[in-house]
PDB file of N, CA and C in Angstrom:
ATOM      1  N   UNK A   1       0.845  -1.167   0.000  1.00  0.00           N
ATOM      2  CA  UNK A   1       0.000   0.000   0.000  1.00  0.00           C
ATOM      3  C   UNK A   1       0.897   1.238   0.000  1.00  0.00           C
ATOM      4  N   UNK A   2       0.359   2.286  -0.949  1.00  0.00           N
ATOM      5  CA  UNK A   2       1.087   3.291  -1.103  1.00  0.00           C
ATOM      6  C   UNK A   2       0.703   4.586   0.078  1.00  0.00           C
ATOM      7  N   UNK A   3       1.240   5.295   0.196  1.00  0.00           N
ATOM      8  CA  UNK A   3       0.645   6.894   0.843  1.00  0.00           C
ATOM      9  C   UNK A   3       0.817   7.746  -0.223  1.00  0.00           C
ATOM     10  N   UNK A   4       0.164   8.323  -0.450  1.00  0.00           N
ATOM     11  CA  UNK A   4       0.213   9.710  -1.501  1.00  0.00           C
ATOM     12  C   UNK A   4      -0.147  10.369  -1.065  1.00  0.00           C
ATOM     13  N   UNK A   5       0.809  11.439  -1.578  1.00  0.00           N
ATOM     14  CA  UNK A   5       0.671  12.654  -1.039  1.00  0.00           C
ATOM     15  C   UNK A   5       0.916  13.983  -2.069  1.00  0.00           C
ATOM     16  N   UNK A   6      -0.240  14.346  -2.357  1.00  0.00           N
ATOM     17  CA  UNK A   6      -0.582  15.023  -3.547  1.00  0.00           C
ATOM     18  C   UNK A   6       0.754  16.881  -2.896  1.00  0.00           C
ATOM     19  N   UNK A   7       1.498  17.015  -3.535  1.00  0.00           N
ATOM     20  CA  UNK A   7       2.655  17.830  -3.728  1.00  0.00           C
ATOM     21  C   UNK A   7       2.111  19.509  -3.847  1.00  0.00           C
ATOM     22  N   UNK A   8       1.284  19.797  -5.005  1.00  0.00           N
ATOM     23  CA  UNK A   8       0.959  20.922  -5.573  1.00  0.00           C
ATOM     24  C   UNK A   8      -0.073  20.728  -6.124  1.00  0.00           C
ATOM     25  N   UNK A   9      -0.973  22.532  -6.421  1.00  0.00           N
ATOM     26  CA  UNK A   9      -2.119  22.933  -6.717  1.00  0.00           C
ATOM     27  C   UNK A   9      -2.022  23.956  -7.582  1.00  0.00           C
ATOM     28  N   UNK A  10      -2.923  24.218  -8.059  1.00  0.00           N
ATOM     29  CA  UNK A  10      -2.982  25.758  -8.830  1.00  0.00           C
ATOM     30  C   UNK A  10      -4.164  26.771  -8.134  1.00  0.00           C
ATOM     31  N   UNK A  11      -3.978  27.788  -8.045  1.00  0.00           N
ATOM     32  CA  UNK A  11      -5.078  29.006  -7.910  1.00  0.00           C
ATOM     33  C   UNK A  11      -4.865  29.941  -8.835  1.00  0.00           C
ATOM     34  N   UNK A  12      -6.427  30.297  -8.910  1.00  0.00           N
ATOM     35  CA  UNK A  12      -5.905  32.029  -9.692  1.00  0.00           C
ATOM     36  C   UNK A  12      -6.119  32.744  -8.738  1.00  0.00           C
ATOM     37  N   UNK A  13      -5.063  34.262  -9.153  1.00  0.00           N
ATOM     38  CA  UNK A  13      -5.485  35.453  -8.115  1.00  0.00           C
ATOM     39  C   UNK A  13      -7.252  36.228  -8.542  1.00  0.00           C
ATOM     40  N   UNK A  14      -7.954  36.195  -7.529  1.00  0.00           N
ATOM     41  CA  UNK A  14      -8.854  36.908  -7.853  1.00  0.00           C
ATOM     42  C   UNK A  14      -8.938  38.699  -7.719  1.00  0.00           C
ATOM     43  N   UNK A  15      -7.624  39.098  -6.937  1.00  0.00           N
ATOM     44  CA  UNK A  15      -7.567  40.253  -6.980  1.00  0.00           C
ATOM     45  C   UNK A  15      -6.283  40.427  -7.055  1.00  0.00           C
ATOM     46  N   UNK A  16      -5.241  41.593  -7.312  1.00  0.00           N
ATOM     47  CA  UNK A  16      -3.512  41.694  -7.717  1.00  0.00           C
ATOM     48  C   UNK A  16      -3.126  41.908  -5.936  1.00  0.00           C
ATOM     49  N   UNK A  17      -2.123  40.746  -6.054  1.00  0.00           N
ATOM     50  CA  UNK A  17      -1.633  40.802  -4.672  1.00  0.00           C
ATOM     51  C   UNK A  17       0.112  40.437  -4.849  1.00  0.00           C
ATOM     52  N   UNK A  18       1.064  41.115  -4.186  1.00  0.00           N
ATOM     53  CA  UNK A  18       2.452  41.361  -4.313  1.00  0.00           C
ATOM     54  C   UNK A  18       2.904  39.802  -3.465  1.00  0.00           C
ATOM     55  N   UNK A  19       3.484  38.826  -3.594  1.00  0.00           N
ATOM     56  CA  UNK A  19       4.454  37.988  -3.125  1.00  0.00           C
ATOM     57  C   UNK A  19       5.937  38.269  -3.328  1.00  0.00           C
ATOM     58  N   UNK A  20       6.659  38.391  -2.457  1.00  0.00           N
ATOM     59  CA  UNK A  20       8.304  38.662  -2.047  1.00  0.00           C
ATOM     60  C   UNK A  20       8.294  40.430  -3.687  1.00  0.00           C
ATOM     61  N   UNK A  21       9.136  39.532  -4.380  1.00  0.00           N
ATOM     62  CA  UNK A  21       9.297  40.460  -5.314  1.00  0.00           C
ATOM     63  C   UNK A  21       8.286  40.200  -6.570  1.00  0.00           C
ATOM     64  N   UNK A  22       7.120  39.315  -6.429  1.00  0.00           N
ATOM     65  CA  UNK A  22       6.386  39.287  -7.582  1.00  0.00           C
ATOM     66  C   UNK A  22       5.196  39.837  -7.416  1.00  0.00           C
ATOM     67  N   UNK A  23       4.386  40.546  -8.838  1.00  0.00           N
ATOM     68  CA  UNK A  23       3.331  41.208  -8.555  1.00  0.00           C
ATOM     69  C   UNK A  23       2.237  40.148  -9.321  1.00  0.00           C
ATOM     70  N   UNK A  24       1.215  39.794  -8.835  1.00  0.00           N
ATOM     71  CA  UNK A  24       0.602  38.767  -9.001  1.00  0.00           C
ATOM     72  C   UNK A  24      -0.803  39.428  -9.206  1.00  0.00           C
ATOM     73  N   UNK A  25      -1.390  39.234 -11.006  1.00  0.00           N
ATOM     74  CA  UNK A  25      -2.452  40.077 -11.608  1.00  0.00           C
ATOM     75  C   UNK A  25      -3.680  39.322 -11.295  1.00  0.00           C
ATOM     76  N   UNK A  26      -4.879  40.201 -11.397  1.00  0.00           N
ATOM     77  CA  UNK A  26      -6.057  38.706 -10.889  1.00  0.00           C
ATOM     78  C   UNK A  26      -6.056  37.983 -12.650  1.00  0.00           C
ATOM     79  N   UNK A  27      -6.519  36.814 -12.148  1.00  0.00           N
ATOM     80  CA  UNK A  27      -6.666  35.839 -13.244  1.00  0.00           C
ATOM     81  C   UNK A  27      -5.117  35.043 -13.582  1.00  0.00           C
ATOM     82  N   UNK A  28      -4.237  35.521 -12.879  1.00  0.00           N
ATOM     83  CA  UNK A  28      -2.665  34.860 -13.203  1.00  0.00           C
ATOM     84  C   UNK A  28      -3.019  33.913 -12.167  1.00  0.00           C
ATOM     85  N   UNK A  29      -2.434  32.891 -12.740  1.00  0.00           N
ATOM     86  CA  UNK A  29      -2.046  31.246 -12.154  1.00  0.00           C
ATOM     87  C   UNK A  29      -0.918  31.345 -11.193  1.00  0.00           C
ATOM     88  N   UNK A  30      -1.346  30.489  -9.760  1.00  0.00           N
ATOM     89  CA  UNK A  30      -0.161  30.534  -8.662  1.00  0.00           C
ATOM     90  C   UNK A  30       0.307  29.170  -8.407  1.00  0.00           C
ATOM     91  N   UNK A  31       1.066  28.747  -8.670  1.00  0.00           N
ATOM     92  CA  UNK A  31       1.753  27.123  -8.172  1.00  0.00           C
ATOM     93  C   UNK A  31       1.658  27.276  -6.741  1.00  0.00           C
ATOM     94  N   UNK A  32       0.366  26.270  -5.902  1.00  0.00           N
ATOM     95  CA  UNK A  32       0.957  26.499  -4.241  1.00  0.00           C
ATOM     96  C   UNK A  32       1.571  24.887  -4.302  1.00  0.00           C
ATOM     97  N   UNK A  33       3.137  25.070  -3.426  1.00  0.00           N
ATOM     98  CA  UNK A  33       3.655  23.870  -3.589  1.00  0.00           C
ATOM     99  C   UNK A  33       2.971  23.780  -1.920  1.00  0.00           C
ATOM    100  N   UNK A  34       2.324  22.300  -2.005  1.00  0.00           N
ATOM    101  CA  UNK A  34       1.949  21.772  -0.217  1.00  0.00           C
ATOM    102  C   UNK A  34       3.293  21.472   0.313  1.00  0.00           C
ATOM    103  N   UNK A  35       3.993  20.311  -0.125  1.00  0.00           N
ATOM    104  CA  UNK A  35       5.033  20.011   0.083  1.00  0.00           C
ATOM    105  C   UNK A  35       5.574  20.911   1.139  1.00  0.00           C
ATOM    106  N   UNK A  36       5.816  22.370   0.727  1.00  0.00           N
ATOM    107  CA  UNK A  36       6.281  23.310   2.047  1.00  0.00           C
ATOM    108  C   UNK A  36       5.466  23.889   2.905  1.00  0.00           C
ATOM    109  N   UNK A  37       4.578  23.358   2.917  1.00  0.00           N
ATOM    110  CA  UNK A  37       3.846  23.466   4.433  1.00  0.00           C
ATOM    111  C   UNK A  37       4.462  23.389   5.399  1.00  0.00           C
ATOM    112  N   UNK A  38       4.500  23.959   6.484  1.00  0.00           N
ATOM    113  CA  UNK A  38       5.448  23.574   8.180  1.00  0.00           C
ATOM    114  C   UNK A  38       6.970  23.625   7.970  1.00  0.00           C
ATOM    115  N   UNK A  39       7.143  24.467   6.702  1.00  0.00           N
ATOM    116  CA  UNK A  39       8.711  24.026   6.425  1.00  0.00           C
ATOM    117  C   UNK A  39       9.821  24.970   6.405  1.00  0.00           C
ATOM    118  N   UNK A  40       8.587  26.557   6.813  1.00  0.00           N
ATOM    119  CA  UNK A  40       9.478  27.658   6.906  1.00  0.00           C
ATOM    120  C   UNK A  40       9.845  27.587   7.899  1.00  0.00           C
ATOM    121  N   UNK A  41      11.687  27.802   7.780  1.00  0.00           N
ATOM    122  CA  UNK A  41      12.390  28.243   8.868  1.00  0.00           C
ATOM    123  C   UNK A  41      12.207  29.238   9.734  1.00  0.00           C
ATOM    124  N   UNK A  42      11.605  30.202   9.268  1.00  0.00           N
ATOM    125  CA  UNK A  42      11.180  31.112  10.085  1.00  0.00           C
ATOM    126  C   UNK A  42      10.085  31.241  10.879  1.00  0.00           C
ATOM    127  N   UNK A  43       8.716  30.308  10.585  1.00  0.00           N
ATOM    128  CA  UNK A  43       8.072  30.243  11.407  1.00  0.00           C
ATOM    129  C   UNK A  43       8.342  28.786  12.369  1.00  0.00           C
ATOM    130  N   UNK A  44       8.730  28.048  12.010  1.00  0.00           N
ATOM    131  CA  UNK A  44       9.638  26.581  12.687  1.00  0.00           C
ATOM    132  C   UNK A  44      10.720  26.365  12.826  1.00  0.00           C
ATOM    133  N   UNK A  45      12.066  27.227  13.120  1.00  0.00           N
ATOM    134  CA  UNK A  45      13.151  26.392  13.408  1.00  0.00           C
ATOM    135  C   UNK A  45      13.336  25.341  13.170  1.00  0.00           C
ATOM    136  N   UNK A  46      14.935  25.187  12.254  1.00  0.00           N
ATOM    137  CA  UNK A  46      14.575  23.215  12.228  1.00  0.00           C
ATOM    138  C   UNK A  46      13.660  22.625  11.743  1.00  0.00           C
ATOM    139  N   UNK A  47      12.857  23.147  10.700  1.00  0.00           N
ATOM    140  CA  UNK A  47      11.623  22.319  10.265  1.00  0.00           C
ATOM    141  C   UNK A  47      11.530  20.775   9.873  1.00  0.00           C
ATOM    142  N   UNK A  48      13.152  20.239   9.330  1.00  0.00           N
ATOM    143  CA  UNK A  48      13.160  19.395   8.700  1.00  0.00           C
ATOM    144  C   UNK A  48      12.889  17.861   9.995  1.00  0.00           C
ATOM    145  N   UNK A  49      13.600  18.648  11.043  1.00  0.00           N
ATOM    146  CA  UNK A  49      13.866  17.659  12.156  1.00  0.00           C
ATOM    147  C   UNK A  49      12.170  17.314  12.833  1.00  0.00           C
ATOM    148  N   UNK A  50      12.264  15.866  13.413  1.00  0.00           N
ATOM    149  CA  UNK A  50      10.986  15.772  13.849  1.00  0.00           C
ATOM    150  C   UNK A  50      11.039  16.096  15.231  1.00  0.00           C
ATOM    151  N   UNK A  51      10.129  16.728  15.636  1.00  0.00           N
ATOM    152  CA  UNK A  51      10.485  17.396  17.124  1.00  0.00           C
ATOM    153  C   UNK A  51       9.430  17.306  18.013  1.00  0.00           C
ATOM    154  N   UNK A  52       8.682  15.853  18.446  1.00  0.00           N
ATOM    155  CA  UNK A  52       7.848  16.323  19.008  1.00  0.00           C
ATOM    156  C   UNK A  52       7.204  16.731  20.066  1.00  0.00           C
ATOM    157  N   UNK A  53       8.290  17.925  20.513  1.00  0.00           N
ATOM    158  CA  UNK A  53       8.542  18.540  22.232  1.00  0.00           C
ATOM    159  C   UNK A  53       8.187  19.788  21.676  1.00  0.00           C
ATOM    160  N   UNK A  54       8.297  20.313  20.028  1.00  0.00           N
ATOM    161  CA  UNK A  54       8.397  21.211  19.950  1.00  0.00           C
ATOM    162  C   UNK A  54       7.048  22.186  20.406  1.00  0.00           C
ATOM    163  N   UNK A  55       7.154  23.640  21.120  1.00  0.00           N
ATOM    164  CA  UNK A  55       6.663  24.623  21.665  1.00  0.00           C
ATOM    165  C   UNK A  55       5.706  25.394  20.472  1.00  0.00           C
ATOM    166  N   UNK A  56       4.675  25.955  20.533  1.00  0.00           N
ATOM    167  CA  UNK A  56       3.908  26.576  19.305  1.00  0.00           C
ATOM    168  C   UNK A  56       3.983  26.548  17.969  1.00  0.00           C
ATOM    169  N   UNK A  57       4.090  24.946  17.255  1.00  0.00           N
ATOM    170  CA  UNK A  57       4.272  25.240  16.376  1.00  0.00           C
ATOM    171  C   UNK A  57       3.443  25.915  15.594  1.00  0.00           C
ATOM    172  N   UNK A  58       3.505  26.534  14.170  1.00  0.00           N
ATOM    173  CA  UNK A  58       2.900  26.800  13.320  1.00  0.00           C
ATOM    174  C   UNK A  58       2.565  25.693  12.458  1.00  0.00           C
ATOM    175  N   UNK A  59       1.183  25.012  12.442  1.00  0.00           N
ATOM    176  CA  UNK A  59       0.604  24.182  11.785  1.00  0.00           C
ATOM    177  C   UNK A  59      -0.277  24.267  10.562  1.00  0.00           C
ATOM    178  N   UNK A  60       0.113  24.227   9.524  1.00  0.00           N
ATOM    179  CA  UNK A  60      -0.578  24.889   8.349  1.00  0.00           C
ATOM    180  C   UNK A  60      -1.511  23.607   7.672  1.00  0.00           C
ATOM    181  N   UNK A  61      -0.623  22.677   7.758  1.00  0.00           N
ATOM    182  CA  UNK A  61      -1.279  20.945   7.679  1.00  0.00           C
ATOM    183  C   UNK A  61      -3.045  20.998   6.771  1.00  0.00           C
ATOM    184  N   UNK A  62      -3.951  21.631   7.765  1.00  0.00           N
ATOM    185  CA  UNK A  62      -5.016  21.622   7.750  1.00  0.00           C
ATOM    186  C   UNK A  62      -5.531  22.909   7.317  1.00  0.00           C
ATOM    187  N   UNK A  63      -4.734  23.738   6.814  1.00  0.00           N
ATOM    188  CA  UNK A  63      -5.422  24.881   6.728  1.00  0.00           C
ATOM    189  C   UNK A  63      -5.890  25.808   7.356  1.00  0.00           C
ATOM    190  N   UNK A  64      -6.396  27.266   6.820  1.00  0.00           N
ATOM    191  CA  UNK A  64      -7.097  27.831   8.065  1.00  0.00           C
ATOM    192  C   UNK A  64      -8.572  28.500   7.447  1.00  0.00           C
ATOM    193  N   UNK A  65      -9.056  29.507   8.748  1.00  0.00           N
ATOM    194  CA  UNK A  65     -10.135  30.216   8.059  1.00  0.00           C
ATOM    195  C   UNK A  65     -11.337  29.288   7.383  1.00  0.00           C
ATOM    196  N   UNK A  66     -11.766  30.137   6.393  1.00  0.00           N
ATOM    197  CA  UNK A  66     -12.950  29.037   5.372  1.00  0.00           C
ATOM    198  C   UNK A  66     -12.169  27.866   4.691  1.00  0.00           C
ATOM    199  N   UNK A  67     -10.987  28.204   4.673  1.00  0.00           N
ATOM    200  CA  UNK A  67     -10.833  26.789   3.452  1.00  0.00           C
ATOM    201  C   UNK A  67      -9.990  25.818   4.920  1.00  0.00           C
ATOM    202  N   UNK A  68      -9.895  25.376   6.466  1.00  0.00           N
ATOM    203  CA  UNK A  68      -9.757  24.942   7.142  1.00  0.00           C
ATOM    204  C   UNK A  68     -10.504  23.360   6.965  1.00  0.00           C
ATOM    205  N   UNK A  69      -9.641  22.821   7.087  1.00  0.00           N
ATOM    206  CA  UNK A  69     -10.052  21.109   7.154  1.00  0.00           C
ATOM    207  C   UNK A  69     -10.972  20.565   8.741  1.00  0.00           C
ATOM    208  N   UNK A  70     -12.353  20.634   7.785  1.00  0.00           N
ATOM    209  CA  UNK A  70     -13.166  20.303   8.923  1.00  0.00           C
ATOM    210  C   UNK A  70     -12.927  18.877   9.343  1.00  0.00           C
ATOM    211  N   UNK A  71     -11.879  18.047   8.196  1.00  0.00           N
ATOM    212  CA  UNK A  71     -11.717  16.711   9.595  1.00  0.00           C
ATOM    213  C   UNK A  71     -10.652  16.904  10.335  1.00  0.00           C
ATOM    214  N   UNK A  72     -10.025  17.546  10.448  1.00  0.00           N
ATOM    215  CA  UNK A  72      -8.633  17.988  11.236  1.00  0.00           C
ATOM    216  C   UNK A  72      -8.544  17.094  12.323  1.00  0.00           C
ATOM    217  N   UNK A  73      -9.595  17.544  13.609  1.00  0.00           N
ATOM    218  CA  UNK A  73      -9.742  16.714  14.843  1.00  0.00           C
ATOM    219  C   UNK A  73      -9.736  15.199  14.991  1.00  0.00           C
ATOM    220  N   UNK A  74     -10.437  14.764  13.773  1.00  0.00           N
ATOM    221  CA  UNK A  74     -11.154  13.187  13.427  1.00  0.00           C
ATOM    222  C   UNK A  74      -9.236  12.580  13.005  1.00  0.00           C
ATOM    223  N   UNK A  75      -8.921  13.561  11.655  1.00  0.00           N
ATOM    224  CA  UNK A  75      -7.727  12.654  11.093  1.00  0.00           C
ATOM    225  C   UNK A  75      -6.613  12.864  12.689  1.00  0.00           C
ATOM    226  N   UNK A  76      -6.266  13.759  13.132  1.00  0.00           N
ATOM    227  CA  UNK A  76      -5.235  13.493  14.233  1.00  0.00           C
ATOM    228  C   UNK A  76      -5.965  12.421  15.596  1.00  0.00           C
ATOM    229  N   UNK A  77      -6.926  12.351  15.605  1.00  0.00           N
ATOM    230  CA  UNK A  77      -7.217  11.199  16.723  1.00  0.00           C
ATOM    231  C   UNK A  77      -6.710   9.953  15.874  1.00  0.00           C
ATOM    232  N   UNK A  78      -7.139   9.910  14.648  1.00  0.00           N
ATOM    233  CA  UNK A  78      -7.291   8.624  14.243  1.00  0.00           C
ATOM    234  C   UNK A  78      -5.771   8.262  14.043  1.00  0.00           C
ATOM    235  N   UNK A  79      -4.750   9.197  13.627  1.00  0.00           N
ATOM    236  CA  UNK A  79      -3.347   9.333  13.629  1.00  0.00           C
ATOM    237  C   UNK A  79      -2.665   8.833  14.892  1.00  0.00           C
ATOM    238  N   UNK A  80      -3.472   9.587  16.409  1.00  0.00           N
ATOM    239  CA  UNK A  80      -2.797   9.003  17.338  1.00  0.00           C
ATOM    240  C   UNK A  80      -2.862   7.570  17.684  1.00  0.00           C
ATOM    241  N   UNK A  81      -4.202   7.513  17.233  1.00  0.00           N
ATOM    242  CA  UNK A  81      -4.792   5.686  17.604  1.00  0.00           C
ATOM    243  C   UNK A  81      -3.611   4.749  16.990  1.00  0.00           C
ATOM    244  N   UNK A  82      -3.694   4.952  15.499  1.00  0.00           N
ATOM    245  CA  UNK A  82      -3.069   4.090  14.991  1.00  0.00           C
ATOM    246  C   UNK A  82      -1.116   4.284  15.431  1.00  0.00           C
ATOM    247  N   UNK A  83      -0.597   5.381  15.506  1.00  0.00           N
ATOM    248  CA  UNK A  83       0.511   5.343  16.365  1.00  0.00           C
ATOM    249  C   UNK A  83       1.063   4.437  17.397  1.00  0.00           C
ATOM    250  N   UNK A  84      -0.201   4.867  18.480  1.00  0.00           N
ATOM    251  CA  UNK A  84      -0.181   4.028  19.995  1.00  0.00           C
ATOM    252  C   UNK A  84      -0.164   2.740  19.556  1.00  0.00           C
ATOM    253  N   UNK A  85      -0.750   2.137  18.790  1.00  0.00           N
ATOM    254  CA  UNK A  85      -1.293   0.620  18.380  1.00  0.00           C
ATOM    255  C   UNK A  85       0.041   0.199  17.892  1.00  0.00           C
ATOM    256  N   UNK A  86       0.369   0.717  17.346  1.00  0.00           N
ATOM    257  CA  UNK A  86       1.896   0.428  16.110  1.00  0.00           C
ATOM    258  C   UNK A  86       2.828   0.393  17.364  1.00  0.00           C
ATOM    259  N   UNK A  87       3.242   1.449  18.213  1.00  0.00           N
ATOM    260  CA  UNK A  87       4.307   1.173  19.701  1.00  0.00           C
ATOM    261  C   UNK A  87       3.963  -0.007  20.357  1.00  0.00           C
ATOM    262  N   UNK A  88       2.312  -0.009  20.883  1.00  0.00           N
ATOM    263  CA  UNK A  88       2.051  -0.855  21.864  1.00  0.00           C
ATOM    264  C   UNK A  88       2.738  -2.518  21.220  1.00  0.00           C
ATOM    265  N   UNK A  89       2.294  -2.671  20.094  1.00  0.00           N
ATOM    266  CA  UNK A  89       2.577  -3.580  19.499  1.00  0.00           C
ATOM    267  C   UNK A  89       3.902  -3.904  19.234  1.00  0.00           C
ATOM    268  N   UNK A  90       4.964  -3.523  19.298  1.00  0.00           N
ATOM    269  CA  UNK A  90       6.343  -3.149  19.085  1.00  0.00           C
ATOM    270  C   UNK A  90       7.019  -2.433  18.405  1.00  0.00           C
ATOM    271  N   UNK A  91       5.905  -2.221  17.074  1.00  0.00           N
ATOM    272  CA  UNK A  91       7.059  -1.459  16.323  1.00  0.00           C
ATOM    273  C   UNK A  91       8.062  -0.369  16.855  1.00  0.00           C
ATOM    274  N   UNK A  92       9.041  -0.298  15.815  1.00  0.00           N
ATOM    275  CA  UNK A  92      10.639   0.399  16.054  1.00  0.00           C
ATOM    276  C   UNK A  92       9.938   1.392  15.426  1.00  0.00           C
ATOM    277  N   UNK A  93      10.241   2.469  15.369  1.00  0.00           N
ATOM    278  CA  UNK A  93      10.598   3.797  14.549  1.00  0.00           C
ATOM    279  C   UNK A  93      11.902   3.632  13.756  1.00  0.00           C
ATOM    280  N   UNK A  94      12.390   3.401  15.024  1.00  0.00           N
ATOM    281  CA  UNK A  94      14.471   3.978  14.637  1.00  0.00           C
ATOM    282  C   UNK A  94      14.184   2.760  13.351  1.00  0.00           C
ATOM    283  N   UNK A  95      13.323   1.752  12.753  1.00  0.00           N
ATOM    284  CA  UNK A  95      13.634   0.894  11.796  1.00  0.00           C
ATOM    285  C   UNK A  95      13.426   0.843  10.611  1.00  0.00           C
ATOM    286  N   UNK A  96      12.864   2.396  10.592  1.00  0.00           N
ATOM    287  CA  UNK A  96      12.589   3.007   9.299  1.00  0.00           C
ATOM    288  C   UNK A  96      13.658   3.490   9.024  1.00  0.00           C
ATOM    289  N   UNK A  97      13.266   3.798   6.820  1.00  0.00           N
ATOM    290  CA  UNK A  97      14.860   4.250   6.761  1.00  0.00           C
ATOM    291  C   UNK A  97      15.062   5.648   7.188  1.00  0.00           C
ATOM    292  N   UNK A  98      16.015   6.478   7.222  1.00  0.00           N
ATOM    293  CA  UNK A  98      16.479   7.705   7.422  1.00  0.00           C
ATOM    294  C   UNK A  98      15.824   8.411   6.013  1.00  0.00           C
ATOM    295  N   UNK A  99      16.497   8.422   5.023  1.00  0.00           N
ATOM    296  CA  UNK A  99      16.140   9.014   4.411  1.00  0.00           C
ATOM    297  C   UNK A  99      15.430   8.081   2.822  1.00  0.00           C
ATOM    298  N   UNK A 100      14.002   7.783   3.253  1.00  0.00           N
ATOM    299  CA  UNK A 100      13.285   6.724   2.256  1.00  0.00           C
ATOM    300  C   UNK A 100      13.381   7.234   0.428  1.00  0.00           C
ATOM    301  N   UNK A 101      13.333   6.163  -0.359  1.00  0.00           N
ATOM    302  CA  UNK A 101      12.944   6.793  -1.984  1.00  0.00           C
ATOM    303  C   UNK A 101      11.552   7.192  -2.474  1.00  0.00           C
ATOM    304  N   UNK A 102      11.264   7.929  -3.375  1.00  0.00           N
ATOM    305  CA  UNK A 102      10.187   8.490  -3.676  1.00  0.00           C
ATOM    306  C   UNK A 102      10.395   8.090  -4.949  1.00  0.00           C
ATOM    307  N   UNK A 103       9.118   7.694  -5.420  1.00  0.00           N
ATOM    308  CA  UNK A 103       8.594   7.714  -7.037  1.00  0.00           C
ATOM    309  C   UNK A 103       8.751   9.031  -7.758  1.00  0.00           C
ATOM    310  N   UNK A 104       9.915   9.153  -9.229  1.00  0.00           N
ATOM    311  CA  UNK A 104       9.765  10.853  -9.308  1.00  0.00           C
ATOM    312  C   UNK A 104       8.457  11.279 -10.307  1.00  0.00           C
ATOM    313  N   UNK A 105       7.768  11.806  -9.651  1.00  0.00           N
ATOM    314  CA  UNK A 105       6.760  12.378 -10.129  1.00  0.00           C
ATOM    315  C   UNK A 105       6.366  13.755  -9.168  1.00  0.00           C
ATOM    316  N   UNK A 106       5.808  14.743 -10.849  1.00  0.00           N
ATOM    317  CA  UNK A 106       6.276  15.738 -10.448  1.00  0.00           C
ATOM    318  C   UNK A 106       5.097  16.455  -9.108  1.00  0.00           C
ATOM    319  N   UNK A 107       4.121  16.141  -8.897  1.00  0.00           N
ATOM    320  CA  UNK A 107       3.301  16.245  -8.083  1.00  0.00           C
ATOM    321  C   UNK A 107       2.702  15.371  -6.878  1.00  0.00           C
ATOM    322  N   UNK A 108       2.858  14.665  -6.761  1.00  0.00           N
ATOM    323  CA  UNK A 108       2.988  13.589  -5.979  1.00  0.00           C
ATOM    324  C   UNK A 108       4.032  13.335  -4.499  1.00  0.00           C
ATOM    325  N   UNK A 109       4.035  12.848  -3.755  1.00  0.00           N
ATOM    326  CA  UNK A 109       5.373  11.999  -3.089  1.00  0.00           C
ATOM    327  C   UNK A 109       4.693  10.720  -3.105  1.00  0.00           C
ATOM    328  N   UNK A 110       4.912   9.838  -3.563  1.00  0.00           N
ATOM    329  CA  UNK A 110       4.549   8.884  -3.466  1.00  0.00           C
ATOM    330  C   UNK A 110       5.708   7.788  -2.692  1.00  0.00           C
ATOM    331  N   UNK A 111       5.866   7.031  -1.934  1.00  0.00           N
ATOM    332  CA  UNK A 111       7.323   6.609  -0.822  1.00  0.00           C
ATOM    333  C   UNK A 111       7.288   4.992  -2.096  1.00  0.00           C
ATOM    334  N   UNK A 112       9.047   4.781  -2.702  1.00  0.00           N
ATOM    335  CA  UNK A 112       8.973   3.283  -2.816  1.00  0.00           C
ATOM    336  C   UNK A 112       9.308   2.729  -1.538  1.00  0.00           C
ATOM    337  N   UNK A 113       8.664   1.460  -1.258  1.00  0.00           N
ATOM    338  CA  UNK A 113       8.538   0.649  -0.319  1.00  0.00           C
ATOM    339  C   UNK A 113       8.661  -1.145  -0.585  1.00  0.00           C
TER     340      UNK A 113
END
């Protein structure tokens, strides 16, 4: 069984809004890569590392506002369940690889396994 994990999206601007140095017209196309979700250094320190002591993170995961993932609550219970179950049971962590392969495709992560 695979996990996928869909990478990127498109939006249009509906009104002209400035990103870093780009000016972004309404009706122009925006690549949002997901992939960097939780991954700015600046709002996470260390993003890459798994940390899970870490203090306020910034969780973008789910979204916010109107477009906020109304299963948010449901998928992290069901995340912890199956966690606890996977320890209680023995699994290792440390027995995963460090750094796993991915199928290259350009939208996707898909993990080979």
């Amino acid at each position: 069984m695979y996990k996928r994990q869909i990478q990127n999206t498109r939006r249009f601007a509906a009104a002209p809004f400035r990103h870093g140095d780009a000016e972004i017209l309404p009706g122009q196309q925006v690549l949002v890569v997901l992939a960097a979700a939780n991954r700015d250094p600046a709002a996470n320190p260390d993003p890459a590392r798994f940390r899970p002591d870490r203090t306020d993170p910034v969780v973008l995961t789910f979204g916010a506002g109107a477009h906020a993932c109304p299963g948010r609550t449901l998928a992290v219970a069901v995340t912890r369940a199956v966690v606890r179950e996977l320890l209680d049971a023995g699994f290792d962590p440390a027995a995963l690889p460090a750094e796993p392969a991915y199928r290259p495709l350009a939208n996707a992560r898909i993990p080979v396994l």
